[in-house]
PDB file of N, CA and C in Angstrom:
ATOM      1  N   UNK A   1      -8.115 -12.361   3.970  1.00  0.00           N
ATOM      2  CA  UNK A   1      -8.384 -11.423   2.889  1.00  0.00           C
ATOM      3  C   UNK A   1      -9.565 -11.949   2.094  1.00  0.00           C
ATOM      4  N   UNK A   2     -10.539 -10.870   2.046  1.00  0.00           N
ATOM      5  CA  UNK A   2     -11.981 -11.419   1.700  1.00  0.00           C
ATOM      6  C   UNK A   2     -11.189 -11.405  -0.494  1.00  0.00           C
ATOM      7  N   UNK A   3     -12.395 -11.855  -1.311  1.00  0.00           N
ATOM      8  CA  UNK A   3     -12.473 -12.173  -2.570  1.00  0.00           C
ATOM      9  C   UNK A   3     -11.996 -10.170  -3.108  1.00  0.00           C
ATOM     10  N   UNK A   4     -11.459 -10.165  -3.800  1.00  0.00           N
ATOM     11  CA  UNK A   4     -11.459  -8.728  -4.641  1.00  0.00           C
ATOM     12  C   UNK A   4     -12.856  -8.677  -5.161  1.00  0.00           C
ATOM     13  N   UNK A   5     -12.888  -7.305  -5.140  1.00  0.00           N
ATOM     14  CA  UNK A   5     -14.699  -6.656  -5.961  1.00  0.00           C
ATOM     15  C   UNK A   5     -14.333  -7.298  -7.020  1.00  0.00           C
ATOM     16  N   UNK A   6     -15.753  -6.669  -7.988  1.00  0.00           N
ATOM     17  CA  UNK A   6     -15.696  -6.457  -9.290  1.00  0.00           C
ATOM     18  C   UNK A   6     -15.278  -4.805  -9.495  1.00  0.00           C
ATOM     19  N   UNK A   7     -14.978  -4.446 -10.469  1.00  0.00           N
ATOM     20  CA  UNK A   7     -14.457  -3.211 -10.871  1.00  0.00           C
ATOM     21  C   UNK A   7     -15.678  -2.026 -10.543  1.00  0.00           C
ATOM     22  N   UNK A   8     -17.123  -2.342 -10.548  1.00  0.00           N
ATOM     23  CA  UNK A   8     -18.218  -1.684 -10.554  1.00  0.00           C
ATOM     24  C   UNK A   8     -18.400  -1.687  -8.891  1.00  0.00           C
ATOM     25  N   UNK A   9     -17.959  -2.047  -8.625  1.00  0.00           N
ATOM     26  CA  UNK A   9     -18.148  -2.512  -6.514  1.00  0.00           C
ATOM     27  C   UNK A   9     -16.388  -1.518  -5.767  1.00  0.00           C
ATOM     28  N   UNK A  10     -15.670  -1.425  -7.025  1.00  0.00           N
ATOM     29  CA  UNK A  10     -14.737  -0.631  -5.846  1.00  0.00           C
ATOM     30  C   UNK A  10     -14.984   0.772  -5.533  1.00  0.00           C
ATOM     31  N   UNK A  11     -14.182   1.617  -4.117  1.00  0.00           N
ATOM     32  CA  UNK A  11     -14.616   2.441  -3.645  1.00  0.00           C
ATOM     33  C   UNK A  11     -13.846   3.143  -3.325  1.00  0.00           C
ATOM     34  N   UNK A  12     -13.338   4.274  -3.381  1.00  0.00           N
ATOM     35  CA  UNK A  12     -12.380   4.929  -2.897  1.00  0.00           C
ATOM     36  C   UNK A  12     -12.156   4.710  -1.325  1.00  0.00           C
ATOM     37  N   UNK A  13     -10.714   4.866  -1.512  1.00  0.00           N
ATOM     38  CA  UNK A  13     -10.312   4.745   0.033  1.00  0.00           C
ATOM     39  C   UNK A  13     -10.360   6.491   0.539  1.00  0.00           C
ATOM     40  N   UNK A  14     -11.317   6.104   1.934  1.00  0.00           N
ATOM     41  CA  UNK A  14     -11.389   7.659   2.427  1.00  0.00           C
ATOM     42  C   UNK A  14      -9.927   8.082   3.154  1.00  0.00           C
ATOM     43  N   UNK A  15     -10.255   9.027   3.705  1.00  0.00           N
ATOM     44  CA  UNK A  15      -9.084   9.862   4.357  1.00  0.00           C
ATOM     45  C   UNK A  15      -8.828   9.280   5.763  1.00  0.00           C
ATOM     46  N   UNK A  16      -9.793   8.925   6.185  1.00  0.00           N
ATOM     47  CA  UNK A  16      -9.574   7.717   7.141  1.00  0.00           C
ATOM     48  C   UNK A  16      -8.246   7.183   7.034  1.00  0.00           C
ATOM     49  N   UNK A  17      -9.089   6.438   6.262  1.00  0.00           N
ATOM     50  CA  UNK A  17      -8.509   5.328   5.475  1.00  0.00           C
ATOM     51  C   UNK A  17      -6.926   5.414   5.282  1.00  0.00           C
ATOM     52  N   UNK A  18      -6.238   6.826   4.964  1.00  0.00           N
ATOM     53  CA  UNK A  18      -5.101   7.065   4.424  1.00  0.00           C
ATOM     54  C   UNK A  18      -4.502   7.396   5.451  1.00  0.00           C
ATOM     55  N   UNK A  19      -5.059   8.107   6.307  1.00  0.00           N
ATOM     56  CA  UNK A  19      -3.915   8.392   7.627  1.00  0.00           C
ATOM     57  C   UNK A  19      -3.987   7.255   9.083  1.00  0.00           C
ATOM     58  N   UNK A  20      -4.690   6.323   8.374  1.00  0.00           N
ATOM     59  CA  UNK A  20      -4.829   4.873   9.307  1.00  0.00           C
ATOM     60  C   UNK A  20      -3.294   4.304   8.604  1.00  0.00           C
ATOM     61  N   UNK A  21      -3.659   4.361   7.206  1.00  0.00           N
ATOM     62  CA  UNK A  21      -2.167   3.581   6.814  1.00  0.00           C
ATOM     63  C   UNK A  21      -1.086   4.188   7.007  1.00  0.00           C
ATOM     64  N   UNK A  22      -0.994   5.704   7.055  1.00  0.00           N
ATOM     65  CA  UNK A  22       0.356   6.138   7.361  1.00  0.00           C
ATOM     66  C   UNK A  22       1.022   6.337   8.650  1.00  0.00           C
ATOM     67  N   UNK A  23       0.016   5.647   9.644  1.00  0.00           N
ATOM     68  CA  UNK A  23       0.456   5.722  11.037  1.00  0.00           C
ATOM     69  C   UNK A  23       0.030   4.056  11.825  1.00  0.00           C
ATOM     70  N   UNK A  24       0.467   3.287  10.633  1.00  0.00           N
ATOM     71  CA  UNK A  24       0.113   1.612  11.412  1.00  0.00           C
ATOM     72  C   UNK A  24       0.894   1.496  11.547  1.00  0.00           C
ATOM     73  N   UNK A  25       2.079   1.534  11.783  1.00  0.00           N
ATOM     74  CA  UNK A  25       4.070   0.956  11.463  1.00  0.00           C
ATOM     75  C   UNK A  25       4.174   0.259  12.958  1.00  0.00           C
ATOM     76  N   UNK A  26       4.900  -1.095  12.261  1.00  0.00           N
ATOM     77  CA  UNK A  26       4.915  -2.135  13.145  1.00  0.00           C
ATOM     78  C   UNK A  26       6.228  -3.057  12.591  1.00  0.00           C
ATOM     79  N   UNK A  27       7.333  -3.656  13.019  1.00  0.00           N
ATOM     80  CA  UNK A  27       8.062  -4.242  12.253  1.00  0.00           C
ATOM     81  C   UNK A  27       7.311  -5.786  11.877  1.00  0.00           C
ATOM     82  N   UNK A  28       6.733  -6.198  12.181  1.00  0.00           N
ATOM     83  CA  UNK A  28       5.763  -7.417  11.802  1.00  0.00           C
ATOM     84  C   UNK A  28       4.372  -6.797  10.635  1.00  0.00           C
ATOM     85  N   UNK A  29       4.106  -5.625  10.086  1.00  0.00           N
ATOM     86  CA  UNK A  29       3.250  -5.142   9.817  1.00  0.00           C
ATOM     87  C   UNK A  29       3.911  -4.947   8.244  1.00  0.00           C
ATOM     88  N   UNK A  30       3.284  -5.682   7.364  1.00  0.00           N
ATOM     89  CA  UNK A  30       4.197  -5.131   5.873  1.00  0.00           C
ATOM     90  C   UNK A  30       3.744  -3.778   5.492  1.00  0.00           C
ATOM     91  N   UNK A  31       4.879  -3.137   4.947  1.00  0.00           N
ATOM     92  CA  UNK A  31       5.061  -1.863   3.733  1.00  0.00           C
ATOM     93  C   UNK A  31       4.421  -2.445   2.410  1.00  0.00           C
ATOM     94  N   UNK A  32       2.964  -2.047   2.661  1.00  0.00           N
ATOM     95  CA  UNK A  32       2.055  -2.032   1.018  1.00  0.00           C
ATOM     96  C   UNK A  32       2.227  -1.082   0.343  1.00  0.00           C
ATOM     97  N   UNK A  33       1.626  -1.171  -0.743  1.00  0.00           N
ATOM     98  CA  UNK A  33       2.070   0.076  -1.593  1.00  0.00           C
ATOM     99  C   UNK A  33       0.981   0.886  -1.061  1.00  0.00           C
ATOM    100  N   UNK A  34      -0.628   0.580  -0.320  1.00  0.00           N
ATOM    101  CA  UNK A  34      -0.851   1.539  -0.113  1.00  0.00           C
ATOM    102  C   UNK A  34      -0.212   2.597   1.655  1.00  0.00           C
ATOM    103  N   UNK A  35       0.330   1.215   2.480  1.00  0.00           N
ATOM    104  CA  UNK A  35       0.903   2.040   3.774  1.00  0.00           C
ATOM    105  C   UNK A  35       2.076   3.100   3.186  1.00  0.00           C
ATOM    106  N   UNK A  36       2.258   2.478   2.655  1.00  0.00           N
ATOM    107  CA  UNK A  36       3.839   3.667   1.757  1.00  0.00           C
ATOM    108  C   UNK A  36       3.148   5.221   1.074  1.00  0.00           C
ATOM    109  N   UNK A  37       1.965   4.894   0.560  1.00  0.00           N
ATOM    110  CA  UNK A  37       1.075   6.137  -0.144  1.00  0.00           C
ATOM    111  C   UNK A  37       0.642   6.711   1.256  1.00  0.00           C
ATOM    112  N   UNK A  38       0.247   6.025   2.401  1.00  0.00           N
ATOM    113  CA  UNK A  38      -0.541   6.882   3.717  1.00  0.00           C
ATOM    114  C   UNK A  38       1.047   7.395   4.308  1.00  0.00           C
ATOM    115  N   UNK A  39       2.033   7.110   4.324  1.00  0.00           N
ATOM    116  CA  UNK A  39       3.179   7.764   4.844  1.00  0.00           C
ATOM    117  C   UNK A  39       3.343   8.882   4.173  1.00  0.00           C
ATOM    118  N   UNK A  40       3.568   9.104   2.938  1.00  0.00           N
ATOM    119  CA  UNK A  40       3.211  10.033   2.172  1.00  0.00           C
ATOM    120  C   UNK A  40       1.985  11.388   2.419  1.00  0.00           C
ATOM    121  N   UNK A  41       1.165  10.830   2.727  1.00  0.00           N
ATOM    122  CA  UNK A  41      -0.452  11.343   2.952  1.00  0.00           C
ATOM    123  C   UNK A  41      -0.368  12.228   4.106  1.00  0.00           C
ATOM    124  N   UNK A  42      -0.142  11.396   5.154  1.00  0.00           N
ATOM    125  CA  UNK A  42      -0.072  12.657   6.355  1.00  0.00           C
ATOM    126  C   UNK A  42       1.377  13.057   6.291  1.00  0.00           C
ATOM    127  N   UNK A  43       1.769  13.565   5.856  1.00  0.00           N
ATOM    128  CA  UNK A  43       3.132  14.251   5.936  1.00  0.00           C
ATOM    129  C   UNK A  43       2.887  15.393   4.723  1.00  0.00           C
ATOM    130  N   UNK A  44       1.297  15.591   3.851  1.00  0.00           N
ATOM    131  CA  UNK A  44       1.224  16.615   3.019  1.00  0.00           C
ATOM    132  C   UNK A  44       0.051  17.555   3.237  1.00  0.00           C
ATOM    133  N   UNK A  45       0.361  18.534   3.383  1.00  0.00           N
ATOM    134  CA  UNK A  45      -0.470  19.742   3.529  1.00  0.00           C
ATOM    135  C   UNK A  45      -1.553  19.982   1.870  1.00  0.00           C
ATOM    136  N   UNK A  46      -0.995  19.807   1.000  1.00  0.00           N
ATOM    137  CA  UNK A  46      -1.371  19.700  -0.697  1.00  0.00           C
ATOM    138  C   UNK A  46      -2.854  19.126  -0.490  1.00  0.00           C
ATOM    139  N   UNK A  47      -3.606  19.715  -0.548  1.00  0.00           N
ATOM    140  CA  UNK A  47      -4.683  18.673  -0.945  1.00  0.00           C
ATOM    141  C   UNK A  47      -4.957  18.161  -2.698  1.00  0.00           C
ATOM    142  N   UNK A  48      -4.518  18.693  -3.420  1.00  0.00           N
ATOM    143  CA  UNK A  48      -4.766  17.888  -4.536  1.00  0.00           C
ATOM    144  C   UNK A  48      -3.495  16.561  -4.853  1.00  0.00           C
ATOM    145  N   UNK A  49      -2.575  16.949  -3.872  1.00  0.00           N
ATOM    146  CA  UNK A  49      -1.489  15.757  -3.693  1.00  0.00           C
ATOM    147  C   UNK A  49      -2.408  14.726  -2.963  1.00  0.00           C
ATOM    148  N   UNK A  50      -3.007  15.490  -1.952  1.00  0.00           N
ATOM    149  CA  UNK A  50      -3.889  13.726  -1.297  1.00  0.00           C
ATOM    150  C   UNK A  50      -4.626  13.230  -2.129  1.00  0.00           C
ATOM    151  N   UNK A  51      -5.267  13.921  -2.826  1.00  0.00           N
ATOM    152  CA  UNK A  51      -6.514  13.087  -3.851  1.00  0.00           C
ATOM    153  C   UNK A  51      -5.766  12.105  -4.723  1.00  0.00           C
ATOM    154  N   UNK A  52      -4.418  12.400  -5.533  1.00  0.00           N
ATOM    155  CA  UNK A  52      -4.262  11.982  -6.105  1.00  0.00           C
ATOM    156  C   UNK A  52      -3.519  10.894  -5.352  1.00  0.00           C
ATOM    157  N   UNK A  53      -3.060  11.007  -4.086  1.00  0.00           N
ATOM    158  CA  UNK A  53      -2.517   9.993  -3.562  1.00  0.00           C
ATOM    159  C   UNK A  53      -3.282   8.899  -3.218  1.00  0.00           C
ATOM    160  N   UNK A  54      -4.642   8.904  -2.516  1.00  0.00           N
ATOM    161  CA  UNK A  54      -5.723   8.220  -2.626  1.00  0.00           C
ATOM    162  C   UNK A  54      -6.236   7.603  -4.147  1.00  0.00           C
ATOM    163  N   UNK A  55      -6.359   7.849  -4.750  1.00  0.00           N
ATOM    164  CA  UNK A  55      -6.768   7.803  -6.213  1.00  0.00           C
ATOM    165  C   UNK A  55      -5.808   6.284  -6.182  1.00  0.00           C
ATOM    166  N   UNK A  56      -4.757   6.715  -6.026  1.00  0.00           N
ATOM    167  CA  UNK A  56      -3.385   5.608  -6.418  1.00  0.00           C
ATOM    168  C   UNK A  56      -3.536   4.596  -5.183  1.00  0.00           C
ATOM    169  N   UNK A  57      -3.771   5.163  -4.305  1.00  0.00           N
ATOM    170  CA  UNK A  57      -3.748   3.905  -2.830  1.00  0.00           C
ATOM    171  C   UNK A  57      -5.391   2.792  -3.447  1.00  0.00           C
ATOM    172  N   UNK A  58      -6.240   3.430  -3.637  1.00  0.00           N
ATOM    173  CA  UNK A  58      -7.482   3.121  -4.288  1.00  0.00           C
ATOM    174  C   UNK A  58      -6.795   2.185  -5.402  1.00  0.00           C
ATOM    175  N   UNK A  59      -6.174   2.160  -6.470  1.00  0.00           N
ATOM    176  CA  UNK A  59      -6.497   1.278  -7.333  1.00  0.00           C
ATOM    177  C   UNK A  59      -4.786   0.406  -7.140  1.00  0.00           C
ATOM    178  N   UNK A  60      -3.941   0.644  -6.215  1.00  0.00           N
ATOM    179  CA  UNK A  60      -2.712  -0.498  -5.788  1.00  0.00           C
ATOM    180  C   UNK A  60      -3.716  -1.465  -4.726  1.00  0.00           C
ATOM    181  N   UNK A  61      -4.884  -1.039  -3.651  1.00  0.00           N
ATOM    182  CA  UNK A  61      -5.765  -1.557  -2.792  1.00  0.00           C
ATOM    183  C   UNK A  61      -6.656  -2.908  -3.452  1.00  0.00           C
ATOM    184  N   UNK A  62      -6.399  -2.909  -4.381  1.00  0.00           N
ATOM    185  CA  UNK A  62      -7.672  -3.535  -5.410  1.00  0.00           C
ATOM    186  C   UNK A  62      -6.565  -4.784  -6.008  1.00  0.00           C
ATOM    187  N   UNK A  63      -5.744  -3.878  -6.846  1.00  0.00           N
ATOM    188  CA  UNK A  63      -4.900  -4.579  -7.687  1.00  0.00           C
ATOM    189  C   UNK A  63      -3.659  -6.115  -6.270  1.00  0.00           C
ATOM    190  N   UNK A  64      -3.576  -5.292  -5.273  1.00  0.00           N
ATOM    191  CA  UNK A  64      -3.137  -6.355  -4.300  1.00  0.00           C
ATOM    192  C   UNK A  64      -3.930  -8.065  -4.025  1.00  0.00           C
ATOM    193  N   UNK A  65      -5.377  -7.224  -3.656  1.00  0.00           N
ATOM    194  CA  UNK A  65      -6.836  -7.742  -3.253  1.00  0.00           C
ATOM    195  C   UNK A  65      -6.351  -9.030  -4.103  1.00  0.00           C
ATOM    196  N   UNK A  66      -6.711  -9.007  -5.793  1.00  0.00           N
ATOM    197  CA  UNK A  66      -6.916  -9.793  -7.319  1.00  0.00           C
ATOM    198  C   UNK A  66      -5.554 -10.207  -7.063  1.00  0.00           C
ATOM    199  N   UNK A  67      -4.629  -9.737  -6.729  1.00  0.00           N
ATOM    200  CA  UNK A  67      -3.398 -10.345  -6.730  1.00  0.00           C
ATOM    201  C   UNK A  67      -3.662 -11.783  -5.599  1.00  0.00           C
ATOM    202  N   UNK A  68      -3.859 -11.364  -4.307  1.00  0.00           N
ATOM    203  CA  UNK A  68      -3.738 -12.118  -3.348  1.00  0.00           C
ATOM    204  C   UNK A  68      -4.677 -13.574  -3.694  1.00  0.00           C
ATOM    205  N   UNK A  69      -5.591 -12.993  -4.465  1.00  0.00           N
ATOM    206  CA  UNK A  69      -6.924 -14.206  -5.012  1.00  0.00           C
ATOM    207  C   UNK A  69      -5.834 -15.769  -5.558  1.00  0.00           C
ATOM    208  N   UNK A  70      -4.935 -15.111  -6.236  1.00  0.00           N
ATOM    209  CA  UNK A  70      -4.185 -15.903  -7.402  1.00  0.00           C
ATOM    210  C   UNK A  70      -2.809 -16.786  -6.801  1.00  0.00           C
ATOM    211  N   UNK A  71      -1.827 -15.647  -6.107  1.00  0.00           N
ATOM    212  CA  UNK A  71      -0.999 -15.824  -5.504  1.00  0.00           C
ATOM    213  C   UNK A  71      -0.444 -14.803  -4.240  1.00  0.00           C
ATOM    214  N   UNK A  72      -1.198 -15.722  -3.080  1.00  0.00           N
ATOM    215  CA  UNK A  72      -0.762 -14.617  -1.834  1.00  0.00           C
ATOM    216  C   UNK A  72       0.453 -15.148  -1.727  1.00  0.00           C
ATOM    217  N   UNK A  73       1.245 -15.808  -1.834  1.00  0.00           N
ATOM    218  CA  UNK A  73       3.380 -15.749  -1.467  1.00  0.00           C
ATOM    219  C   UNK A  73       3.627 -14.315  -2.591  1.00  0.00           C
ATOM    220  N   UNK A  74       3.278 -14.564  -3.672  1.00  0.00           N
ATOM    221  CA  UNK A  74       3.771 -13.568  -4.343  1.00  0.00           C
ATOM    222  C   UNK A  74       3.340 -12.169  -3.894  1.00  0.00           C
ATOM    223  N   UNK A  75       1.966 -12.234  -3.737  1.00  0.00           N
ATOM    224  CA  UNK A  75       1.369 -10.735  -3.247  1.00  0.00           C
ATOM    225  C   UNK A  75       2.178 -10.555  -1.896  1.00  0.00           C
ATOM    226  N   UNK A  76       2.279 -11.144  -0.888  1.00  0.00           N
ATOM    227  CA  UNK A  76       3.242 -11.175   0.240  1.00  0.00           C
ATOM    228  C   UNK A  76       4.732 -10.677  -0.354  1.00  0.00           C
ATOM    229  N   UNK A  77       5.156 -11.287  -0.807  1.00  0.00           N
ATOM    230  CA  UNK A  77       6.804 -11.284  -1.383  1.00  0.00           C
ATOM    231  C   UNK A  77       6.834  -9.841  -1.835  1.00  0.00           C
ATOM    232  N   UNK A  78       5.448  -8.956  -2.507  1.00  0.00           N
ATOM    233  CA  UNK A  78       5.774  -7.620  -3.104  1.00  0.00           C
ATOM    234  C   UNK A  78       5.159  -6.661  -1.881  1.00  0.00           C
ATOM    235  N   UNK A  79       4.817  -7.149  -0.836  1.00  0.00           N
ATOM    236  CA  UNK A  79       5.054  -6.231   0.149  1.00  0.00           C
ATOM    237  C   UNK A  79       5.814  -6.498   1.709  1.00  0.00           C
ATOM    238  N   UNK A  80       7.031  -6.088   1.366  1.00  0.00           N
ATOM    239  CA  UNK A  80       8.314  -6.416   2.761  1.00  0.00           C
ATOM    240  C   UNK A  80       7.338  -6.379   3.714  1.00  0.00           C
ATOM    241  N   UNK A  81       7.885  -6.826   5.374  1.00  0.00           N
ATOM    242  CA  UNK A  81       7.453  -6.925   6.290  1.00  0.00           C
ATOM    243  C   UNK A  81       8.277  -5.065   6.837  1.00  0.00           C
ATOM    244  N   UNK A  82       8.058  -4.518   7.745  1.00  0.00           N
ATOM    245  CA  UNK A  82       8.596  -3.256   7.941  1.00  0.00           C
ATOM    246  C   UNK A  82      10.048  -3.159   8.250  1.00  0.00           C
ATOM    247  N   UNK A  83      10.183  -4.567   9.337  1.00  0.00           N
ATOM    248  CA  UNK A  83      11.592  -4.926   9.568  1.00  0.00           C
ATOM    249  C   UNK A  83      12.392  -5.236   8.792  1.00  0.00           C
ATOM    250  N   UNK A  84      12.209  -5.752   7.519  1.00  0.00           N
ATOM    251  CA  UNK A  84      13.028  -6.214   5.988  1.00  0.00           C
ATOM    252  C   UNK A  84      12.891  -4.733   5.084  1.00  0.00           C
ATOM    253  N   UNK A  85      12.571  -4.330   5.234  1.00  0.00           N
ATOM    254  CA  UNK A  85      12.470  -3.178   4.275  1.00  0.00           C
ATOM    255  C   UNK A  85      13.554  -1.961   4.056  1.00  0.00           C
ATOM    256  N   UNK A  86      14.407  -2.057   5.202  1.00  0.00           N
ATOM    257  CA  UNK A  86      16.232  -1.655   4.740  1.00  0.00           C
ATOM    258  C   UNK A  86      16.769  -2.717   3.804  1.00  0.00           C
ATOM    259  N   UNK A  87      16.806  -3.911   4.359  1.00  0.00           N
ATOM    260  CA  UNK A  87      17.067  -5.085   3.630  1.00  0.00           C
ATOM    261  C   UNK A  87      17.301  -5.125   1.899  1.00  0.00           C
ATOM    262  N   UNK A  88      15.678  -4.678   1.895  1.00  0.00           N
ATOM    263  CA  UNK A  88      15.033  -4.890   0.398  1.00  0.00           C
ATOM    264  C   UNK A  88      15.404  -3.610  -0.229  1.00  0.00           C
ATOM    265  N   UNK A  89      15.749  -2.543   0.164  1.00  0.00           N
ATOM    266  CA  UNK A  89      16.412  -1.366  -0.376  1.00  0.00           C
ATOM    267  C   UNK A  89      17.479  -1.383  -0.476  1.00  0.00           C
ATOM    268  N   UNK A  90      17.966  -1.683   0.521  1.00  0.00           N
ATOM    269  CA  UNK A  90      19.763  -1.865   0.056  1.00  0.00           C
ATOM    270  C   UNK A  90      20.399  -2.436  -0.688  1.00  0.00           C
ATOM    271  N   UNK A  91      19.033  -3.728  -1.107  1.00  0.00           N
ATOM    272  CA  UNK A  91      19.135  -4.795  -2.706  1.00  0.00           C
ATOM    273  C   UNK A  91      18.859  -4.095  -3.736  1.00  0.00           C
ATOM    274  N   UNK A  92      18.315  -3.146  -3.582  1.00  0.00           N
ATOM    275  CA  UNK A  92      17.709  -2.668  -4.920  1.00  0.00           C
ATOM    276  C   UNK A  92      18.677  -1.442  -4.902  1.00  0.00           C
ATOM    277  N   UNK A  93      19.668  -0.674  -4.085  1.00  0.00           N
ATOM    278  CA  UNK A  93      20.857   0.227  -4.479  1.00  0.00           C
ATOM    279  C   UNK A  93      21.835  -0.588  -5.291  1.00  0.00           C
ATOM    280  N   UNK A  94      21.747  -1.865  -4.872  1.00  0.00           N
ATOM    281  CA  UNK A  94      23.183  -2.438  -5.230  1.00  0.00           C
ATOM    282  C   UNK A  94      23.064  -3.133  -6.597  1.00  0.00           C
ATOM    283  N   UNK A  95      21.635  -3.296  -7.287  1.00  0.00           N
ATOM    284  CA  UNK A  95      21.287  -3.412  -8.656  1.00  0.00           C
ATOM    285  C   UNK A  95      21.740  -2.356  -9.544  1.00  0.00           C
ATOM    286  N   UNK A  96      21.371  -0.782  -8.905  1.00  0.00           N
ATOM    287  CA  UNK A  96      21.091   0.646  -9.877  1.00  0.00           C
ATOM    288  C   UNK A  96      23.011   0.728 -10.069  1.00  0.00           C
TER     289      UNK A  96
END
């Protein structure tokens, strides 16, 4: 994982971009917040739902990036691997 931009250097993630993430699924492959926004993405006909879904994949894409700079276990730890990700839900039913 290269250095995060500066705020003046980021770029929207294209549409590419969004239906690449909603069709990578791999159980070795983590659930980011933005693969979770591209699952979302191609499954909507809405186009002002995609923009805004991009918009959001765009600035969780960034905010990971600055995360990973500081602490990649932690940036890791907030995105499950695909295979843990019943796991990590079924922890978080048994909190609510």
């Amino acid at each position: 994982m290269s250095k995060a931009p500066e705020p003046e250097e980021i770029q929207a993630v294209s549409d590419e971009y969004m239906r690449k993430a909603g069709s990578t699924i791999g159980g070795n492959r983590r659930l980011s917040i933005c693969r979770a926004l591209g699952q979302i993405y191609v499954n909507t006909d809405d186009e002002e739902l995609k923009l805004k879904l991009r918009y959001a994949s765009t600035l969780a894409r960034y905010f990971i990036y600055k995360l990973m700079e500081y602490d990649r276990e932690w940036a890791d730890t907030l995105c499950p691997r695909f295979r843990d990700y019943d796991k990590v839900m079924r922890k978080e039913k048994e909190k609510v």
